[in-house]
C-alpha atoms as a PDB file:
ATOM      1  CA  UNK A   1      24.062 -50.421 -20.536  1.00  0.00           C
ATOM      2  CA  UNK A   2      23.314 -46.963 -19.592  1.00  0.00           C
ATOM      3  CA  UNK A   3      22.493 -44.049 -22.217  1.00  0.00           C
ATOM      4  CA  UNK A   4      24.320 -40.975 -20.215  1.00  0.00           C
ATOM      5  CA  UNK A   5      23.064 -38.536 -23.057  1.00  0.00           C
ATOM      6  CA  UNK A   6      19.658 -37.557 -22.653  1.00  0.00           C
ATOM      7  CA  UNK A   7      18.727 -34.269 -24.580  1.00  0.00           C
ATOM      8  CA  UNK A   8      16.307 -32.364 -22.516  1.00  0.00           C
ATOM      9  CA  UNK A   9      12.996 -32.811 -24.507  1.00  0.00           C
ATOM     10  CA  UNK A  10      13.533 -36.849 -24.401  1.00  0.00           C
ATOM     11  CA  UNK A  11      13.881 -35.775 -20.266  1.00  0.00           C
ATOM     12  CA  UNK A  12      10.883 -33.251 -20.054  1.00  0.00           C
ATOM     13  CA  UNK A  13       8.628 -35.695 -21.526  1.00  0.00           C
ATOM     14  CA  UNK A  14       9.770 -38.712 -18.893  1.00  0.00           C
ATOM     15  CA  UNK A  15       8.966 -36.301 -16.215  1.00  0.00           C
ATOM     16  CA  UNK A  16       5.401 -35.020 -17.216  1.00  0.00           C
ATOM     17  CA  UNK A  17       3.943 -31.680 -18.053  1.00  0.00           C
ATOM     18  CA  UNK A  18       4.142 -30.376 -14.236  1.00  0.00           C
ATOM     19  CA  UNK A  19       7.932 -30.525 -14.402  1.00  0.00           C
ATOM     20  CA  UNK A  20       8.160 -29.206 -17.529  1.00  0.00           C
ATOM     21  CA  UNK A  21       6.512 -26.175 -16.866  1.00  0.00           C
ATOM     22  CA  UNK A  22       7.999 -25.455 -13.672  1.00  0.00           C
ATOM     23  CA  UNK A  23      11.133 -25.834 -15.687  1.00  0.00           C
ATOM     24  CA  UNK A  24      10.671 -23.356 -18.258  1.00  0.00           C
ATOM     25  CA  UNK A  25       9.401 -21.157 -15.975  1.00  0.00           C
ATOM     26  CA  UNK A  26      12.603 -21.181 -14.158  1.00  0.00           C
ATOM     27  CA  UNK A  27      14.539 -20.856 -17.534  1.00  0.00           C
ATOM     28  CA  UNK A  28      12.488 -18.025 -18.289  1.00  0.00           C
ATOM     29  CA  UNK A  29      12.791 -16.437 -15.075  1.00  0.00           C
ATOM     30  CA  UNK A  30      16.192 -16.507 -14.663  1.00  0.00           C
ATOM     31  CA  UNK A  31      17.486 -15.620 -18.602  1.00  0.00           C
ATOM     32  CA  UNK A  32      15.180 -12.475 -18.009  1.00  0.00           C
ATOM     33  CA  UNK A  33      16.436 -11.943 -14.657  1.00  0.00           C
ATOM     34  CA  UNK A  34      19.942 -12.186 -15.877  1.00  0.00           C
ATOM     35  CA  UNK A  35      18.809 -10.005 -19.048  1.00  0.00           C
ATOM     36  CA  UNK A  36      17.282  -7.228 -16.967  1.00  0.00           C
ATOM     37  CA  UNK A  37      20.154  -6.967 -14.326  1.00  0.00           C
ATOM     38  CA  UNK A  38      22.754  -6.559 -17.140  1.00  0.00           C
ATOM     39  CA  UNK A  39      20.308  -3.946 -19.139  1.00  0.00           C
ATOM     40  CA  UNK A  40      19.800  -1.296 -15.689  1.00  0.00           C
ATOM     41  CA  UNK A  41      22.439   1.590 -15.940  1.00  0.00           C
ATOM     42  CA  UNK A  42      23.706   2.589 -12.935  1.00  0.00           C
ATOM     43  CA  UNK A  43      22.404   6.114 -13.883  1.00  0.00           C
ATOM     44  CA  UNK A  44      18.830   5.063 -13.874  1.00  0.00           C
ATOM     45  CA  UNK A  45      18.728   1.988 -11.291  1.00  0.00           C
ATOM     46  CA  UNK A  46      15.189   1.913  -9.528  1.00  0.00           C
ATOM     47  CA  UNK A  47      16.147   0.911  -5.685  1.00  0.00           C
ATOM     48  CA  UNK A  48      13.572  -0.604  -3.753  1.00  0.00           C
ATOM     49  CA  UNK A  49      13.330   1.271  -0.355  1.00  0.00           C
ATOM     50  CA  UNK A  50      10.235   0.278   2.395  1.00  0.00           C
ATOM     51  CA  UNK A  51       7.188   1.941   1.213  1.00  0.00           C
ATOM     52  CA  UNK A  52       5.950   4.694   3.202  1.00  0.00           C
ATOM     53  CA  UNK A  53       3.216   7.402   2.941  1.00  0.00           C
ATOM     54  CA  UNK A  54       3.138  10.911   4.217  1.00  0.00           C
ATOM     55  CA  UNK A  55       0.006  11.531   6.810  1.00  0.00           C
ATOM     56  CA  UNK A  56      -2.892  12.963   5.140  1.00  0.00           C
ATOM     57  CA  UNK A  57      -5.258  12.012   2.196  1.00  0.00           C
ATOM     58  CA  UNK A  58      -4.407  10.376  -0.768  1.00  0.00           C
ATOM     59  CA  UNK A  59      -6.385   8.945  -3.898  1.00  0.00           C
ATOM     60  CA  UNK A  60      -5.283   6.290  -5.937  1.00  0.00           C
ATOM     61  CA  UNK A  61      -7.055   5.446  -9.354  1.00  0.00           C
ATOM     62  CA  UNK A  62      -6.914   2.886 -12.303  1.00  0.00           C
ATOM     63  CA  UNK A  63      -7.336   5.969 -14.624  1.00  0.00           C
ATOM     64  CA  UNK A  64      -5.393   9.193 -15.110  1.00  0.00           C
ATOM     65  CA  UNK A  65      -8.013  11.418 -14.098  1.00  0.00           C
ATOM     66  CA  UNK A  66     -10.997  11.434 -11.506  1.00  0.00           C
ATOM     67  CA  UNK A  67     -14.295  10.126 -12.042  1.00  0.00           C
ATOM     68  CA  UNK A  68     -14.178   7.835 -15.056  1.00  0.00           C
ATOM     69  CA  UNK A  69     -16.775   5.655 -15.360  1.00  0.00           C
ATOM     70  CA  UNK A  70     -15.602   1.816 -15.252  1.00  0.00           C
ATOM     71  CA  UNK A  71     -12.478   2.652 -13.511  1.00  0.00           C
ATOM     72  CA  UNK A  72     -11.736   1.553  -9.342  1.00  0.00           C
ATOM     73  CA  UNK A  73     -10.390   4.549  -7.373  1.00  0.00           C
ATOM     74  CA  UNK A  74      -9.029   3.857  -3.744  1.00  0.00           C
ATOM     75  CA  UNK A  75      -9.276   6.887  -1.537  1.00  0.00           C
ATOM     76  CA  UNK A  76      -8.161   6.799   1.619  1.00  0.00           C
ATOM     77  CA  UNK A  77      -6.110   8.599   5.071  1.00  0.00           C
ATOM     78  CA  UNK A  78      -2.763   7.949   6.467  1.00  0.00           C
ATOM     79  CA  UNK A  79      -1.539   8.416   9.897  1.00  0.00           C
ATOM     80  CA  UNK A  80       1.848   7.189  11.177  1.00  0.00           C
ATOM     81  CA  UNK A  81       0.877   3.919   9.470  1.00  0.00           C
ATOM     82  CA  UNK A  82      -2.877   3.280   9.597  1.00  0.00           C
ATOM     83  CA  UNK A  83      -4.931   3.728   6.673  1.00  0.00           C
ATOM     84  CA  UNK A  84      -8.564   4.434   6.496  1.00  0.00           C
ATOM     85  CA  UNK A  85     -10.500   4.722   3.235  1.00  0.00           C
ATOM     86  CA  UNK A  86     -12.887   2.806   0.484  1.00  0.00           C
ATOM     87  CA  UNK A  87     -12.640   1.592  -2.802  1.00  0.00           C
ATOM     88  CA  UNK A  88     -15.393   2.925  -5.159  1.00  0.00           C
ATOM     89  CA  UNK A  89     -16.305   2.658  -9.094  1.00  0.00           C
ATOM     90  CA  UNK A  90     -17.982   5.851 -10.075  1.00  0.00           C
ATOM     91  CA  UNK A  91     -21.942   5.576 -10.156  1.00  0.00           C
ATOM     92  CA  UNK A  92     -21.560   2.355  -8.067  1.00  0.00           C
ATOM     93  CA  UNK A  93     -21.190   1.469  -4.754  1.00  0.00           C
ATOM     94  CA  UNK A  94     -18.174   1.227  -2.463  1.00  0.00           C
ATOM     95  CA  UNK A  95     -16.238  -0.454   0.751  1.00  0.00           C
ATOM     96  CA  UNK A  96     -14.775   0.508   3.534  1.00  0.00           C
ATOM     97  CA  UNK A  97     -11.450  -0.522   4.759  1.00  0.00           C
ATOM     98  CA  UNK A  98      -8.759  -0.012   7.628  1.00  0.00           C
ATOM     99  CA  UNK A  99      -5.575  -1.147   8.276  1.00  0.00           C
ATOM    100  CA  UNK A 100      -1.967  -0.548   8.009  1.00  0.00           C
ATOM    101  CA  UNK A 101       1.014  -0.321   5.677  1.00  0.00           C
ATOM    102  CA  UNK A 102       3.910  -2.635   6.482  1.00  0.00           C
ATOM    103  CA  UNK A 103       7.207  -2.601   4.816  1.00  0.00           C
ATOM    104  CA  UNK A 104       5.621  -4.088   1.299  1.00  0.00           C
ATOM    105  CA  UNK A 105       1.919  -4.032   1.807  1.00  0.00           C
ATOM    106  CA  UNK A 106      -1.500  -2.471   2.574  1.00  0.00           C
ATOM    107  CA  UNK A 107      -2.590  -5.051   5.000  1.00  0.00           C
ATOM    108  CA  UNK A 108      -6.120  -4.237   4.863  1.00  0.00           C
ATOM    109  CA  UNK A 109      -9.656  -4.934   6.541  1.00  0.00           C
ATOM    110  CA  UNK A 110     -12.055  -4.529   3.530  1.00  0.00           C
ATOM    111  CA  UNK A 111     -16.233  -3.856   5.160  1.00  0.00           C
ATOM    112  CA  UNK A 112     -18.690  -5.121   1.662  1.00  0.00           C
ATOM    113  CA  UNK A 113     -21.318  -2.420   1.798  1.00  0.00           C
ATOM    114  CA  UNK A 114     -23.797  -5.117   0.911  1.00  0.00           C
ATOM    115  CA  UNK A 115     -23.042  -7.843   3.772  1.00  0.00           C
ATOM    116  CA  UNK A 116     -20.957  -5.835   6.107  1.00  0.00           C
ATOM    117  CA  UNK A 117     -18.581  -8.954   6.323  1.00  0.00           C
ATOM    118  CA  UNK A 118     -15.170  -7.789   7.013  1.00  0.00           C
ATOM    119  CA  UNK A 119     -12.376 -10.098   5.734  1.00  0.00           C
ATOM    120  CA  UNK A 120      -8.286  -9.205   5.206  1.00  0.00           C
ATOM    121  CA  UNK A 121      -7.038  -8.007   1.846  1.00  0.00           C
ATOM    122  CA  UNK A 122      -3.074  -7.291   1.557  1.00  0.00           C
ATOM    123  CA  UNK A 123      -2.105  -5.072  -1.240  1.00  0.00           C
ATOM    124  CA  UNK A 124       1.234  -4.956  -2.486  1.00  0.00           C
ATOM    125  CA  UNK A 125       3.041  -1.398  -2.621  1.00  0.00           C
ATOM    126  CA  UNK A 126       6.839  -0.837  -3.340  1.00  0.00           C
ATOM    127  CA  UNK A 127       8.641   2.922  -3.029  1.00  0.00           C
ATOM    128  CA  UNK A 128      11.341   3.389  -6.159  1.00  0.00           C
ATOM    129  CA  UNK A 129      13.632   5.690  -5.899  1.00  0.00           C
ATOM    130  CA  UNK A 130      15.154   7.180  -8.862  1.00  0.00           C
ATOM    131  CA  UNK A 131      18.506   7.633  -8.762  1.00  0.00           C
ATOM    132  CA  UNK A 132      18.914   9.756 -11.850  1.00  0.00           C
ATOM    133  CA  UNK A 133      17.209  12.402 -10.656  1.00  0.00           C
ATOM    134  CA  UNK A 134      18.301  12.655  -6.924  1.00  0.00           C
ATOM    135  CA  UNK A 135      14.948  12.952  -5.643  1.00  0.00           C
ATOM    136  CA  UNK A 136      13.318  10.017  -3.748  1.00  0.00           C
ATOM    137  CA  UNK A 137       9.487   9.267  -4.398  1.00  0.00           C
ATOM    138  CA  UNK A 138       7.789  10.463  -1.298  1.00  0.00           C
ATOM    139  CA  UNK A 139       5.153   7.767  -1.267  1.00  0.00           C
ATOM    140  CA  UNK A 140       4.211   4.410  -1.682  1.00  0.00           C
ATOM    141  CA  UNK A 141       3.178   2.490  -5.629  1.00  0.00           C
ATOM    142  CA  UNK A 142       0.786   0.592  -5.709  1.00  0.00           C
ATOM    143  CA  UNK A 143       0.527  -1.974  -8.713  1.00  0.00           C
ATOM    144  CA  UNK A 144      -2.342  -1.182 -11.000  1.00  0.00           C
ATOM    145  CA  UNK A 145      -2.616   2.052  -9.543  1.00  0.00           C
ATOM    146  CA  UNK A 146      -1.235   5.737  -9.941  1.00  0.00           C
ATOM    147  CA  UNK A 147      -1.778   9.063  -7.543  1.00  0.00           C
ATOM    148  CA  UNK A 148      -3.807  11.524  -8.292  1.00  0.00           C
ATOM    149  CA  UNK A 149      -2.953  15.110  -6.987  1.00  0.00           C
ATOM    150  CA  UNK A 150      -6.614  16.007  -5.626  1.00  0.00           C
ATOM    151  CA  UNK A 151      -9.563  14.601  -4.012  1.00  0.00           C
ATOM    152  CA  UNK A 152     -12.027  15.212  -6.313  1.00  0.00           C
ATOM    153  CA  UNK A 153     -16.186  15.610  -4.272  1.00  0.00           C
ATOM    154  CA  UNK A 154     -16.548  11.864  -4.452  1.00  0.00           C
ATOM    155  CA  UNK A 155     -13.574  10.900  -3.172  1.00  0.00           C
ATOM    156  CA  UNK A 156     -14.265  13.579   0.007  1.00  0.00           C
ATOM    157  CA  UNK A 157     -17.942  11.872   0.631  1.00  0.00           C
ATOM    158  CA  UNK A 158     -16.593   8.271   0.247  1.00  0.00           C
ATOM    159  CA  UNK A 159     -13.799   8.790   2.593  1.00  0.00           C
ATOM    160  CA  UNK A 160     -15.665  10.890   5.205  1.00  0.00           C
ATOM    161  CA  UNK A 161     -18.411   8.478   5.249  1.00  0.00           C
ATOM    162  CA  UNK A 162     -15.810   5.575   5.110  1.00  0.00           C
ATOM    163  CA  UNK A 163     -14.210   7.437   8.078  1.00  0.00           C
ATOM    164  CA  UNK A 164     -17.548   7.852  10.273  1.00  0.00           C
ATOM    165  CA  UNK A 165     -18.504   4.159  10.003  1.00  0.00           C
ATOM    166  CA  UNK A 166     -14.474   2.526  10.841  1.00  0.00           C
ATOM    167  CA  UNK A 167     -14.009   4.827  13.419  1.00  0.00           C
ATOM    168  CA  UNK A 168     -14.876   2.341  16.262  1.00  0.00           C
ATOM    169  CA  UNK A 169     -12.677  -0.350  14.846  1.00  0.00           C
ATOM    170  CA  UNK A 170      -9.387   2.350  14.310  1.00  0.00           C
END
């Protein structure tokens, strides 16, 4: 009367393509999951901590190094946990944005140099700490991103005239 065995690609294709992606997404999620817990030594674990970022300036880029052409470069100052900076493409124009970090993101108000519409842009960061070495990363990583040690003369002008025209809203 009933047939109680059903292999799972007779069952996928009763249910309809929605269900059988969500499906293999979950299989795929969790054998990787299961794959990447069992691969992390204990000597090398990455720990995810709040992110945080010392007070002062910082600049963030796509690229290794400053000013390459093509590349997005986030510049920006931290206090307590407000943030005031712009994003800016070399030879191009940039925005303006202020806001704060919370425990996982850059929840940011982005000003488009061409409309001056403001609207709310959250960036995820993370802080990994690297147990190997002993010494805890000082501040925040931002996906898609890496620090660059100086403020090169573009990133000064962008964030002092980013700084001059948010200072109202601060």
């Amino acid at each position: 009367m009933f047939n109680l065995t059903v292999n799972p690609q007779q069952w996928l294709l009763r249910q309809g393509k929605a269900t059988s992606i969500i499906l293999g997404l979950l299989l795929t999620l969790g054998f990787t999951g299961m794959a990447v817990a069992e691969s992390v030594s204990v000597a090398a674990r990455l720990e995810t901590a709040p992110a945080n970022l010392t007070d002062g300036q910082h600049v963030y880029s796509s690229a290794s190094e400053a000013n390459q052409v093509g590349e997005t470069y986030m510049v920006f100052e931290a206090e307590g946990n407000r943030v005031v900076g712009g994003f800016y493409m070399p030879s191009s124009s940039f925005d303006c944005f202020h806001g704060r970090l919370d425990e996982d993101q850059l929840a940011l108000n982005i000003q488009d140099s061409y409309s001056n519409d403001v609207y709310p842009f959250n960036l995820a960061v993370s802080r990994d700490t690297l147990v190997a070495d002993g010494q805890p990363a000082a501040n925040a990583n931002i996906p898609g991103f890496q620090p660059l040690e100086t403020l090169s003369p573009v990133d000064e002008q962008v964030l002092s005239t980013c700084r001059g025209m948010l200072s109202q809203q601060i």
